[in-house]
N, C-alpha and C. Protein backbone atom coordinates (compact mmCIF):
# COMPACT_ATOMS: atom_id res chain seq x y z
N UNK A 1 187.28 -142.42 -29.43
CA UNK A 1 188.51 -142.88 -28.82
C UNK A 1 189.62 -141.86 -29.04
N UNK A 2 189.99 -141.77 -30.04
CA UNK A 2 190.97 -140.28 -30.43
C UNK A 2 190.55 -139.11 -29.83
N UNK A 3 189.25 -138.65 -29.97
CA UNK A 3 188.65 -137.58 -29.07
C UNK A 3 189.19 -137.78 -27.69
N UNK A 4 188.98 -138.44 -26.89
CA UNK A 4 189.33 -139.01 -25.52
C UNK A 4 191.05 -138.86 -25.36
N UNK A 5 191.65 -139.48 -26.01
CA UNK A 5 193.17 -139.50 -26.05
C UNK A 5 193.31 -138.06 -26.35
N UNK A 6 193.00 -137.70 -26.82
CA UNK A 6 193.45 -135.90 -27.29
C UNK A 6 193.61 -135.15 -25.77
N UNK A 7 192.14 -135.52 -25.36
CA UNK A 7 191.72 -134.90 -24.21
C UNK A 7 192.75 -134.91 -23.04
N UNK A 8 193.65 -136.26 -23.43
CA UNK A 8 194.18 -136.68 -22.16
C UNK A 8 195.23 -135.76 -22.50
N UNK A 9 196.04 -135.93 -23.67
CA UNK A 9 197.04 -135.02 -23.93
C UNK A 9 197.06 -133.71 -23.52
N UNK A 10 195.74 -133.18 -23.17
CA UNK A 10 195.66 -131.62 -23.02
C UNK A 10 196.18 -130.99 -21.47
N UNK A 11 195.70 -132.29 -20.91
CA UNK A 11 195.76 -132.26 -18.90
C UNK A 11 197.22 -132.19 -18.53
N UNK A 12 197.42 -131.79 -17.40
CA UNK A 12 198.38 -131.56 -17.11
C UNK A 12 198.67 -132.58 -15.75
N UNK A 13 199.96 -133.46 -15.77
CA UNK A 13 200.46 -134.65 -15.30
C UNK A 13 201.40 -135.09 -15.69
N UNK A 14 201.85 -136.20 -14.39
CA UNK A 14 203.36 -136.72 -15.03
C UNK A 14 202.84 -137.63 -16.21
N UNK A 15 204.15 -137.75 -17.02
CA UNK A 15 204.04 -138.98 -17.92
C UNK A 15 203.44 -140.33 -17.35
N UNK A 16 203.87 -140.60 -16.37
CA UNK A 16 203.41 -141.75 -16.03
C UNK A 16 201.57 -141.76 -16.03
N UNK A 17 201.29 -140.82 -15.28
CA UNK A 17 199.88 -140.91 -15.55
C UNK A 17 198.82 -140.36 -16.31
N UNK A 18 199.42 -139.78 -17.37
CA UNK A 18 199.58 -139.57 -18.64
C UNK A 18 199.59 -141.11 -19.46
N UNK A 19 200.17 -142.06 -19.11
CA UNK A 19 200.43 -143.23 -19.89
C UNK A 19 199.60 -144.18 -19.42
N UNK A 20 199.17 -143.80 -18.02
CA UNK A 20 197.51 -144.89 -17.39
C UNK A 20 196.66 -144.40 -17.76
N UNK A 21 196.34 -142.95 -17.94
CA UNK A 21 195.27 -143.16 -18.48
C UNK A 21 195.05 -143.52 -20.00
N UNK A 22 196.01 -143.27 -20.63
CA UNK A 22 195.98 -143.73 -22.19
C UNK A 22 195.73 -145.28 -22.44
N UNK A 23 196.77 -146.20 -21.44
CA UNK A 23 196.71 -147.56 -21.50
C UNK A 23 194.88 -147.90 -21.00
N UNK A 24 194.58 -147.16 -19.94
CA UNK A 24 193.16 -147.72 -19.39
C UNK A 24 192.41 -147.71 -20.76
N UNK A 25 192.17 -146.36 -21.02
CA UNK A 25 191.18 -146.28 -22.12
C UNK A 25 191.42 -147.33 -23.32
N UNK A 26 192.40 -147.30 -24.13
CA UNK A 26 192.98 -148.71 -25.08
C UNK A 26 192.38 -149.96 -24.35
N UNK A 27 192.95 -150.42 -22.86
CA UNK A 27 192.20 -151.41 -22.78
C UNK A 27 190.53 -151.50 -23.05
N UNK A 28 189.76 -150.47 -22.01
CA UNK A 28 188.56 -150.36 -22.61
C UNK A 28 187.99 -149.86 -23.45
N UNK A 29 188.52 -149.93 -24.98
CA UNK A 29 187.85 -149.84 -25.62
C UNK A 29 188.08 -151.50 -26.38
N UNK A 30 189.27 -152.11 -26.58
CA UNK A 30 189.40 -153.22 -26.66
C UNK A 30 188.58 -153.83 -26.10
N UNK A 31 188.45 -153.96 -24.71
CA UNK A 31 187.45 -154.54 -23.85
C UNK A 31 185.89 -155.07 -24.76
N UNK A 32 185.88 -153.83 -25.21
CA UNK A 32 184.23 -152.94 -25.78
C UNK A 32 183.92 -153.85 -27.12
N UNK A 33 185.35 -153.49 -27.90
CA UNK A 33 185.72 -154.73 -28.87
C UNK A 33 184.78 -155.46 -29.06
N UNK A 34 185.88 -156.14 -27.96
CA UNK A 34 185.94 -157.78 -28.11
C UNK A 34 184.25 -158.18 -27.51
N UNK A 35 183.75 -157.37 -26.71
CA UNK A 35 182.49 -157.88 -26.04
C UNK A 35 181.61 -158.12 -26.95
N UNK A 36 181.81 -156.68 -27.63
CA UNK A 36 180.95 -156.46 -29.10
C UNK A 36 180.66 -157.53 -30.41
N UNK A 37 181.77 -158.32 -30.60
CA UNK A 37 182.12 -159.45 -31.15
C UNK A 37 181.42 -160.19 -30.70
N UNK A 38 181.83 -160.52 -29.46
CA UNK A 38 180.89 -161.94 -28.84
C UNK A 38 179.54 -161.57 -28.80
N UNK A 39 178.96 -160.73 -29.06
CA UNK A 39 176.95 -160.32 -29.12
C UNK A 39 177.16 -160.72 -30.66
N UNK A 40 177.60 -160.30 -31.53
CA UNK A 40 177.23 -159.41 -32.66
C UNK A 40 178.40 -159.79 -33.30
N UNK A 41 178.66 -161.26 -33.55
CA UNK A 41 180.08 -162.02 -34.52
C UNK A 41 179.41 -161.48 -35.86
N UNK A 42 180.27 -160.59 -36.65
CA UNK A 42 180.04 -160.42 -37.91
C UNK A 42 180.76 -160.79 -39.38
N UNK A 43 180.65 -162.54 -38.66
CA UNK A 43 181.16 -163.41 -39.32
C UNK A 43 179.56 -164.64 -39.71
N UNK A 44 178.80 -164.14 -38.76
CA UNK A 44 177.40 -164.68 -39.02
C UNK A 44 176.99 -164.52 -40.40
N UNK A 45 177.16 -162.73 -40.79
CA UNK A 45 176.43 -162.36 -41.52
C UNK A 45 177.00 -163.24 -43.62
N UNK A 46 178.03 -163.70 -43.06
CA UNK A 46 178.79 -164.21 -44.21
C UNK A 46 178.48 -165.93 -43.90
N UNK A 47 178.73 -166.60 -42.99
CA UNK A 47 178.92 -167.94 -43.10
C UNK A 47 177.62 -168.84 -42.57
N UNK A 48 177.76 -170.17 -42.64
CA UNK A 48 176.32 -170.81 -42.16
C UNK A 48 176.61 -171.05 -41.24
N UNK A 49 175.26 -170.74 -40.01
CA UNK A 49 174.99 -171.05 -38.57
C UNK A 49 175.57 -172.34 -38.16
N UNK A 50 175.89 -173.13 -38.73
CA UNK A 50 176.30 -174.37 -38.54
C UNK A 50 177.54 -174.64 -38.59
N UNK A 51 178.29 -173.73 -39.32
CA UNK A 51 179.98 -173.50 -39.36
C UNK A 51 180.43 -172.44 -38.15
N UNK A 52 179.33 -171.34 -37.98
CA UNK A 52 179.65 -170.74 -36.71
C UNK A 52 179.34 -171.47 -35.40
N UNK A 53 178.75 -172.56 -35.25
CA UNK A 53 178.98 -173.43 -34.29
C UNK A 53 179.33 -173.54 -34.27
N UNK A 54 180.00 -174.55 -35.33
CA UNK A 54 181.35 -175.66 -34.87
C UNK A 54 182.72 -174.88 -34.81
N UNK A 55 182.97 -173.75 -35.31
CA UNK A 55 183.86 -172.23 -35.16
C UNK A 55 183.86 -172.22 -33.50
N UNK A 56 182.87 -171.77 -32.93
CA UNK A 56 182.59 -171.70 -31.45
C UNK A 56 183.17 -172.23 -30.57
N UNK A 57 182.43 -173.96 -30.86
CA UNK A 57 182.76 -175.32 -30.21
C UNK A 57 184.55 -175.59 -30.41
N UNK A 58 185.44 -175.75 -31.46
CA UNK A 58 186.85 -175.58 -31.82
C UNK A 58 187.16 -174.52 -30.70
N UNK A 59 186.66 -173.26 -30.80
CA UNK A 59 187.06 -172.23 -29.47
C UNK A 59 187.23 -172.75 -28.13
N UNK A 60 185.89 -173.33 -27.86
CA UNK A 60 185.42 -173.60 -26.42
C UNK A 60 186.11 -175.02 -25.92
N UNK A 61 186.62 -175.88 -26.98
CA UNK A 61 187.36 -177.11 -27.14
C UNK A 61 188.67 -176.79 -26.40
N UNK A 62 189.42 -175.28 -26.91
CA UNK A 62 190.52 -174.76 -26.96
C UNK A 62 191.18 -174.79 -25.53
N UNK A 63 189.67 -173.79 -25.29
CA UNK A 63 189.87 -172.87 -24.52
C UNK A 63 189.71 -173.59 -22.88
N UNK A 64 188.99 -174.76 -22.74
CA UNK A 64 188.83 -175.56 -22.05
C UNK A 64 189.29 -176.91 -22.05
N UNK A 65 190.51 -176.81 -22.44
CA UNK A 65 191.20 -178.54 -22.82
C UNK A 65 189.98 -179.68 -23.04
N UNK A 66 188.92 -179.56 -23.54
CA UNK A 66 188.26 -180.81 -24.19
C UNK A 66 187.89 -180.81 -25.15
N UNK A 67 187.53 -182.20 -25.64
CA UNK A 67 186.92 -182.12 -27.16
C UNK A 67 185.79 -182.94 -27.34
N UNK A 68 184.89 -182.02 -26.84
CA UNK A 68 183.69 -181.93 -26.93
C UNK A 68 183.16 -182.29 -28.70
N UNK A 69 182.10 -183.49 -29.08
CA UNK A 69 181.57 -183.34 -30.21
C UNK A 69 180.65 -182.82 -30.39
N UNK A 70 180.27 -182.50 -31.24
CA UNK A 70 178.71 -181.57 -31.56
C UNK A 70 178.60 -181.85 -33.04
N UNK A 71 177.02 -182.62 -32.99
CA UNK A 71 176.19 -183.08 -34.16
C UNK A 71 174.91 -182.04 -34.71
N UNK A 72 175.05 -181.61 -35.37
CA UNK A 72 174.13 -179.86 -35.40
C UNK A 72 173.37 -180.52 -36.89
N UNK A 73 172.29 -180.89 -36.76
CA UNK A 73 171.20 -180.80 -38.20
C UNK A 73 170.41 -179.46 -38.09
N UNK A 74 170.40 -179.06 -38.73
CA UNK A 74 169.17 -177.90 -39.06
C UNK A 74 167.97 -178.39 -40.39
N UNK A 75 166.95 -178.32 -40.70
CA UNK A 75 165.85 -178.75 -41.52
C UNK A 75 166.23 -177.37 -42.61
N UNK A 76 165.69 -177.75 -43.73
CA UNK A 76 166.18 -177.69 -44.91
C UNK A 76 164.83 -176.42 -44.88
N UNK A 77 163.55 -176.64 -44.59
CA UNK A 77 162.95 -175.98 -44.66
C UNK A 77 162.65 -174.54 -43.43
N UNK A 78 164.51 -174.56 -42.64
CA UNK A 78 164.05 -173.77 -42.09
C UNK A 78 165.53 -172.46 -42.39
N UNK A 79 164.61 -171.39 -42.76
CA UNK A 79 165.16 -170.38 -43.10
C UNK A 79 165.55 -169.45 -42.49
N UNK A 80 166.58 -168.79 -41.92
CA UNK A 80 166.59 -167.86 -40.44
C UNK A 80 166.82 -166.63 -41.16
N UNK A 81 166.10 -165.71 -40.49
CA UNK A 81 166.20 -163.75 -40.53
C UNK A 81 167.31 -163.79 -40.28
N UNK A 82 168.16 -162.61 -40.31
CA UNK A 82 169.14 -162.09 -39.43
C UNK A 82 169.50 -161.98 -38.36
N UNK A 83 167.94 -161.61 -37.88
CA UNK A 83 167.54 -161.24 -36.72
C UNK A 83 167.52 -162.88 -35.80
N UNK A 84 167.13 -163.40 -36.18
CA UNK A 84 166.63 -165.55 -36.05
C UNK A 84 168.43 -165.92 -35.57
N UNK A 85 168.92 -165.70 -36.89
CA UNK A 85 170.31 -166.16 -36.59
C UNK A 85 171.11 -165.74 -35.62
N UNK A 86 171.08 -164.60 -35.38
CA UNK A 86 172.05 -164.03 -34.15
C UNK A 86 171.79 -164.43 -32.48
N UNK A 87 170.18 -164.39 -32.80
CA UNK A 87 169.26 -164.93 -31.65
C UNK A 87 169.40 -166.69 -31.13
N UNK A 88 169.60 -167.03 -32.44
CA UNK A 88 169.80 -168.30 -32.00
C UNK A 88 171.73 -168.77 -31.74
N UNK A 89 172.09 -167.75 -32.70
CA UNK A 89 174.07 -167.96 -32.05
C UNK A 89 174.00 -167.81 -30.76
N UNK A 90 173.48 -166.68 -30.40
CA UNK A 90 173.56 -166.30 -28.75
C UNK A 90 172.98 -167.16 -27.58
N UNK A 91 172.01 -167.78 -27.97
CA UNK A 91 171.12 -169.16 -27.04
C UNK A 91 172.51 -170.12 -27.43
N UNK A 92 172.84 -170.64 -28.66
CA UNK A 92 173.23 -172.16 -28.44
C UNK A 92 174.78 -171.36 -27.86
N UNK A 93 175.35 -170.46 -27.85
CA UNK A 93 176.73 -169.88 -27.41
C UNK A 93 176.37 -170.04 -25.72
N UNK A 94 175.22 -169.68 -25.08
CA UNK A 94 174.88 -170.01 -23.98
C UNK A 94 174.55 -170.90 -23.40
N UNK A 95 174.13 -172.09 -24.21
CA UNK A 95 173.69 -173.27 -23.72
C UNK A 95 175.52 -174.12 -23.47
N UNK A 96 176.37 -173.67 -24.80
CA UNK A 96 177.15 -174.75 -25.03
C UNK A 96 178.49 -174.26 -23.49
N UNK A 97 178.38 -172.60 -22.85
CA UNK A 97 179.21 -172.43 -22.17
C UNK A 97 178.69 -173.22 -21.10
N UNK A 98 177.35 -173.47 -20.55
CA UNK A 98 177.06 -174.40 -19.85
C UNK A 98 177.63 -175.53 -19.82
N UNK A 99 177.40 -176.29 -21.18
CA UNK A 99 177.94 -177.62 -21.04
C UNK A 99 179.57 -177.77 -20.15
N UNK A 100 180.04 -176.53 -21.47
CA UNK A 100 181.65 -177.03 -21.11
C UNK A 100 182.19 -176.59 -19.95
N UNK A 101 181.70 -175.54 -18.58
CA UNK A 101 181.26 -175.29 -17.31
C UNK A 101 180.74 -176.04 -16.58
N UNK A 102 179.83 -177.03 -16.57
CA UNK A 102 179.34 -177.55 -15.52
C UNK A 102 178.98 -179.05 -15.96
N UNK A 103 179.45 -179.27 -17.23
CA UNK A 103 179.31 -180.98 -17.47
C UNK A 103 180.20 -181.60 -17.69
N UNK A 104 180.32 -183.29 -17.77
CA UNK A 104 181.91 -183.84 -17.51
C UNK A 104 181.17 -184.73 -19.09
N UNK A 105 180.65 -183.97 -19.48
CA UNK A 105 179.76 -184.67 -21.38
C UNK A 105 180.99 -184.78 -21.54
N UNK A 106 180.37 -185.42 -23.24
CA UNK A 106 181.88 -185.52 -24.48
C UNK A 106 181.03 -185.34 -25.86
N UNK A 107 179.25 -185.26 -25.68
CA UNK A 107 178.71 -184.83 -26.86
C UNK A 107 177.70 -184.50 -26.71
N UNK A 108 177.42 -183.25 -27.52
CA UNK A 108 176.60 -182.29 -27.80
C UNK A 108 175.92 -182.69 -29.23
N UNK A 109 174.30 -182.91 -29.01
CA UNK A 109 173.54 -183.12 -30.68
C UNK A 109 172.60 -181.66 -30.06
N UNK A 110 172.37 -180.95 -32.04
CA UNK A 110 171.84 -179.47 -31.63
C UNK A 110 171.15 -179.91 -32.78
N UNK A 111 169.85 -179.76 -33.03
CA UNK A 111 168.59 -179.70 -33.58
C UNK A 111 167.99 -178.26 -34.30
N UNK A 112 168.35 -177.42 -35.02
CA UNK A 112 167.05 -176.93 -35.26
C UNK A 112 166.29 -177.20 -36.46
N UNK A 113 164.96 -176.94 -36.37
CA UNK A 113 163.72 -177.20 -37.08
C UNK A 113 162.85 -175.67 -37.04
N UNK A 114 162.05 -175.83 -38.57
CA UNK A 114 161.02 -175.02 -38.46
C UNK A 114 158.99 -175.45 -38.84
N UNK A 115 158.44 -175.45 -37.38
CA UNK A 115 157.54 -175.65 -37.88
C UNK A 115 156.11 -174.36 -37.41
N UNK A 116 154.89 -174.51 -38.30
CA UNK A 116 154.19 -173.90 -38.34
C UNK A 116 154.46 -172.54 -37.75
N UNK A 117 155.23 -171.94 -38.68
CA UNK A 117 155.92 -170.57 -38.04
C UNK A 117 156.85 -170.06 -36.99
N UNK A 118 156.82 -171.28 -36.27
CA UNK A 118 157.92 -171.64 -35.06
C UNK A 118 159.41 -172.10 -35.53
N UNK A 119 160.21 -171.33 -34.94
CA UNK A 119 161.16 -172.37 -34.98
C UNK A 119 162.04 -172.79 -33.69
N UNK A 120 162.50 -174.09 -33.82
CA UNK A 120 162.63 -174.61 -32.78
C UNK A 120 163.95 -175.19 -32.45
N UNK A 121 164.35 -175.30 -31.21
CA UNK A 121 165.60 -175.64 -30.97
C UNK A 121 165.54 -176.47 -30.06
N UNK A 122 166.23 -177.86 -29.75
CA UNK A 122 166.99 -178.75 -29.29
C UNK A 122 168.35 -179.24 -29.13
N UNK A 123 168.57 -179.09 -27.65
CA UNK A 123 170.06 -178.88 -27.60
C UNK A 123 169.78 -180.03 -26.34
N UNK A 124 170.89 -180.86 -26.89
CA UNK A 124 170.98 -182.22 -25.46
C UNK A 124 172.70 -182.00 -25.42
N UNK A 125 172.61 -183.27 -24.19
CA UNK A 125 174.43 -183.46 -24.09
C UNK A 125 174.24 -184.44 -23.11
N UNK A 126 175.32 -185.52 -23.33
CA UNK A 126 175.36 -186.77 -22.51
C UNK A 126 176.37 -186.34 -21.28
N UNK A 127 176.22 -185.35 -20.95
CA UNK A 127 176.70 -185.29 -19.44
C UNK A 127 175.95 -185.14 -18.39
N UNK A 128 176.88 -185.19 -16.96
CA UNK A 128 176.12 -185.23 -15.71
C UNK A 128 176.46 -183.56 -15.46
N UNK A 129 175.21 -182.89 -14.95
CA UNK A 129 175.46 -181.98 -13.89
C UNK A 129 176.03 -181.81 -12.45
N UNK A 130 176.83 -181.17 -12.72
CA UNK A 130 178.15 -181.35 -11.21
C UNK A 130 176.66 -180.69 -10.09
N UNK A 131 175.73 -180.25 -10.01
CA UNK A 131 175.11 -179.71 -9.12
C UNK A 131 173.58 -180.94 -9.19
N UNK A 132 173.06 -181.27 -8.40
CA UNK A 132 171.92 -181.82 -8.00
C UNK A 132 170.99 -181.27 -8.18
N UNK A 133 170.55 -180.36 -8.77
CA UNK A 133 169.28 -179.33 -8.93
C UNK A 133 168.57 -179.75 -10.04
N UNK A 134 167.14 -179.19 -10.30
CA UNK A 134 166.90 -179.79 -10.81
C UNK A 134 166.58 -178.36 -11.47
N UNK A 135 165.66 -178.34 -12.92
CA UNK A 135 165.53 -176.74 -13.29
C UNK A 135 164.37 -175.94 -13.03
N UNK A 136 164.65 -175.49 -12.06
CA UNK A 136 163.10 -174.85 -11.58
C UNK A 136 163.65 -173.59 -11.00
N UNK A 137 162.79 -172.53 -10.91
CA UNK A 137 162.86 -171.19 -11.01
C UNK A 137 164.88 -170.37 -10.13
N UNK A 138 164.35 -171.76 -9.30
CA UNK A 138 165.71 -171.66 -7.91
C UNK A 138 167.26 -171.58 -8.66
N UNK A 139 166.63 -172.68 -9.19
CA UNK A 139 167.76 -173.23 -9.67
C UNK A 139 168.60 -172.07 -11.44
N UNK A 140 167.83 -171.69 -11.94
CA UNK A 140 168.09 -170.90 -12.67
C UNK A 140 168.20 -169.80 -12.26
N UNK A 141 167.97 -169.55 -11.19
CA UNK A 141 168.27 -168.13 -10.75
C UNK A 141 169.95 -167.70 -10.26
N UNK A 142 170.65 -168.98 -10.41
CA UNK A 142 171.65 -169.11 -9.76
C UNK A 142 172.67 -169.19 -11.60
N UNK A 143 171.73 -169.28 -12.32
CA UNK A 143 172.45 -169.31 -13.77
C UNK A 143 171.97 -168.39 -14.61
N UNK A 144 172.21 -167.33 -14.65
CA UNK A 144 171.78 -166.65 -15.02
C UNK A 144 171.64 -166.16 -16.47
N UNK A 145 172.58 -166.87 -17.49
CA UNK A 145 172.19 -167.23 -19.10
C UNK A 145 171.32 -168.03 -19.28
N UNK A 146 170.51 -169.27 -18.64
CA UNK A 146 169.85 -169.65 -18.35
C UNK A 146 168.50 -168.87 -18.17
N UNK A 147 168.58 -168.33 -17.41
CA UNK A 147 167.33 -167.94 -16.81
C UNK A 147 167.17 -166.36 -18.12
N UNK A 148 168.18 -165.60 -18.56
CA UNK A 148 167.80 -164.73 -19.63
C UNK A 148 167.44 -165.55 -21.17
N UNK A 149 167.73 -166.53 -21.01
CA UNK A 149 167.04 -167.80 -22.02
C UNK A 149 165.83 -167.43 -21.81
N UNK A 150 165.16 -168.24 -20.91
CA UNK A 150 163.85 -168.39 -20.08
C UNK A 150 163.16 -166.75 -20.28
N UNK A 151 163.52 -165.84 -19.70
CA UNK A 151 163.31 -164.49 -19.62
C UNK A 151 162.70 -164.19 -21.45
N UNK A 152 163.41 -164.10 -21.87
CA UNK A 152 163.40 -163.70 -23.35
C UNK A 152 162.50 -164.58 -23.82
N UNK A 153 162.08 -165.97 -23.58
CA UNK A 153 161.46 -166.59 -24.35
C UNK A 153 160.03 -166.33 -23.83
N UNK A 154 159.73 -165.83 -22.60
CA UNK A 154 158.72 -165.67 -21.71
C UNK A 154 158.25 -164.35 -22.75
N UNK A 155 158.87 -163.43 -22.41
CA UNK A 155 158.55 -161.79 -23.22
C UNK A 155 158.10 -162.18 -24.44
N UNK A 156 158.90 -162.76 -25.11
CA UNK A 156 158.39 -162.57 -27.03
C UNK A 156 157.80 -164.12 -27.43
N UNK A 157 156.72 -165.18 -26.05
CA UNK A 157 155.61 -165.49 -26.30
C UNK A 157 156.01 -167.08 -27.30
N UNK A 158 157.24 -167.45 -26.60
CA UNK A 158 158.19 -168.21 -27.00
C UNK A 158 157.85 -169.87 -26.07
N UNK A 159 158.91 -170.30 -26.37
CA UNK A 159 158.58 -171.55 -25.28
C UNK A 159 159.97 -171.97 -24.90
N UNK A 160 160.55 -172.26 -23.33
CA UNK A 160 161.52 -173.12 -22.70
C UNK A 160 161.97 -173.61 -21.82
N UNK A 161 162.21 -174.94 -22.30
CA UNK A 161 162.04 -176.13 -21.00
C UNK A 161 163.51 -176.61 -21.32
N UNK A 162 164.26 -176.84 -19.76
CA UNK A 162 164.99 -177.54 -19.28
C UNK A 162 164.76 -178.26 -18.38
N UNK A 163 165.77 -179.41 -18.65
CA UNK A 163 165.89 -180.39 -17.67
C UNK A 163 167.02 -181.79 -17.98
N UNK A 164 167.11 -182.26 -17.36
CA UNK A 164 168.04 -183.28 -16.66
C UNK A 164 167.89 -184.48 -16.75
N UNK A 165 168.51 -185.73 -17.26
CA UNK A 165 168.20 -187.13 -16.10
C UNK A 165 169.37 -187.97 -16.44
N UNK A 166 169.20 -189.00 -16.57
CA UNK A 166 170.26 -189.45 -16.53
C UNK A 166 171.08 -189.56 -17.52
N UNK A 167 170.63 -189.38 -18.84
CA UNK A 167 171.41 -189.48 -19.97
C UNK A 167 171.70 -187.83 -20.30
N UNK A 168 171.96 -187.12 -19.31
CA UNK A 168 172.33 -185.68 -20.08
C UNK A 168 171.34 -184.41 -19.82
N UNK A 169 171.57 -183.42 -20.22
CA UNK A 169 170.88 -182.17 -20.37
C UNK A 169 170.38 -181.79 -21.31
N UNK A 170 169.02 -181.57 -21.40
CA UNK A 170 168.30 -181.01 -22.43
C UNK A 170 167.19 -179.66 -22.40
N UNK A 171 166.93 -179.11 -23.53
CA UNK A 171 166.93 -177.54 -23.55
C UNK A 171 165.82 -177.60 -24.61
N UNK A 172 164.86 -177.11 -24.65
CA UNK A 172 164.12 -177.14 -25.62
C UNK A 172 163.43 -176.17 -25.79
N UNK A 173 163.56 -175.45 -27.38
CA UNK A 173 163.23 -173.63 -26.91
C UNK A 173 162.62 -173.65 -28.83
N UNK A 174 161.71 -173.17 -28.42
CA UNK A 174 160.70 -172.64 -29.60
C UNK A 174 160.41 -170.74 -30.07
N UNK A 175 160.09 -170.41 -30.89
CA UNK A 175 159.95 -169.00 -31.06
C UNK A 175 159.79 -168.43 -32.24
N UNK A 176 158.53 -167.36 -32.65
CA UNK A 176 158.13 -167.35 -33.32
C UNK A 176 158.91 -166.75 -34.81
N UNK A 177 159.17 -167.04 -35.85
CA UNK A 177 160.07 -166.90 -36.91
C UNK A 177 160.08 -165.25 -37.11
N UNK A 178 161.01 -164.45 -37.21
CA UNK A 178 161.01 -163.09 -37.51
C UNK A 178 161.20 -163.26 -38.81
N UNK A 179 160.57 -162.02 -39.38
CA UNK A 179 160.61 -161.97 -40.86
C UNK A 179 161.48 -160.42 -41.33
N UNK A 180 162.49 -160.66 -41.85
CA UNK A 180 163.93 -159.90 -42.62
C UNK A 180 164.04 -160.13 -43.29
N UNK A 181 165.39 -159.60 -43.61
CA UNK A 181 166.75 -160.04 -44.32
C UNK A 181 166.81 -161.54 -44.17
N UNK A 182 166.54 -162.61 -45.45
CA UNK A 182 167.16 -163.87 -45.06
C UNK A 182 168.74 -164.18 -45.48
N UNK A 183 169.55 -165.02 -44.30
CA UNK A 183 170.59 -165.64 -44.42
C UNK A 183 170.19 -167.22 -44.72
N UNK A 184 171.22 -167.87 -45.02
CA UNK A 184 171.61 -169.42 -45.20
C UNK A 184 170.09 -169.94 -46.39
């Protein structure tokens, strides 16, 4: 970033555009930031998956005038990598922008469990989908966190099913435990 700004200093131009390109770059690297954050919160690596939810959800509450509840158990016997945890911030961070996007819910229960080397996730919500679709290839293709859900779980030999009915949306995603660094 300083390298870059130097650079700009060297060119020859009015101040003014002298001062766009300085402002552009500041923004994007801010940009870069903040994106970086939202992959890769390195607030994970300190707190429990379950406080960075509900951290999230308070955000997404905020940020979308509702107040959404969310009931999050995790099993005692299930232990997440590093690698587990970030993987799974990033699914339920994707499932929950869904909700608060396209459902008129008011609660979110999030499940995870670990069994026979799997671990597993359940994510419901007592809302209706503003769209009539149901979840099949079409239909995720048009959602596309969704469908890189699906994608990713397909590649690394995983399992996930969505679907719909009348009591809400549900998500159900399995995958095989990585072995690291353990958190929580």
């Amino acid at each position: 970033m300083a390298g870059i700004k130097n650079l700009i200093y060297t060119l020859h131009g009015s101040d003014q555009t002298m001062e766009l390109l300085t402002n552009t770059i500041d923004d994007i690297c801010g940009a870069l930031r903040d994106q970086m954050f939202e992959l890769y919160p390195s607030f994970l690596d300190v707190m429990p998956l379950k406080t960075c939810i509900q951290k999230l959800v308070d955000k997404l509450n905020i940020h979308f005038d509702k107040s959404m509840k969310v009931n999050f158990e995790m099993d005692s016997k299930c232990i997440l990598s590093r690698k587990d945890k970030y993987r799974l911030y990033r699914i339920i961070k994707e499932l929950l922008n869904n909700v608060f996007l396209h459902s008129n819910g008011s609660k979110i229960y999030i499940r995870i469990s670990y069994e026979s080397g799997m671990i597993q996730l359940l994510f419901l919500d007592n809302g209706k989908n503003t769209e009539n679709n149901f979840f099949d290839d079409n239909f995720l293709s048009g959602h596309l966190g969704l469908l890189s859900i699906k994608q990713d779980m397909m590649l690394t030999g995983g399992f996930f099913n969505a679907s719909q009915n009348e009591r809400g949306f549900k998500v159900e995603i399995s995958f095989q435990r990585t072995v690291d660094k353990v958190f929580e």
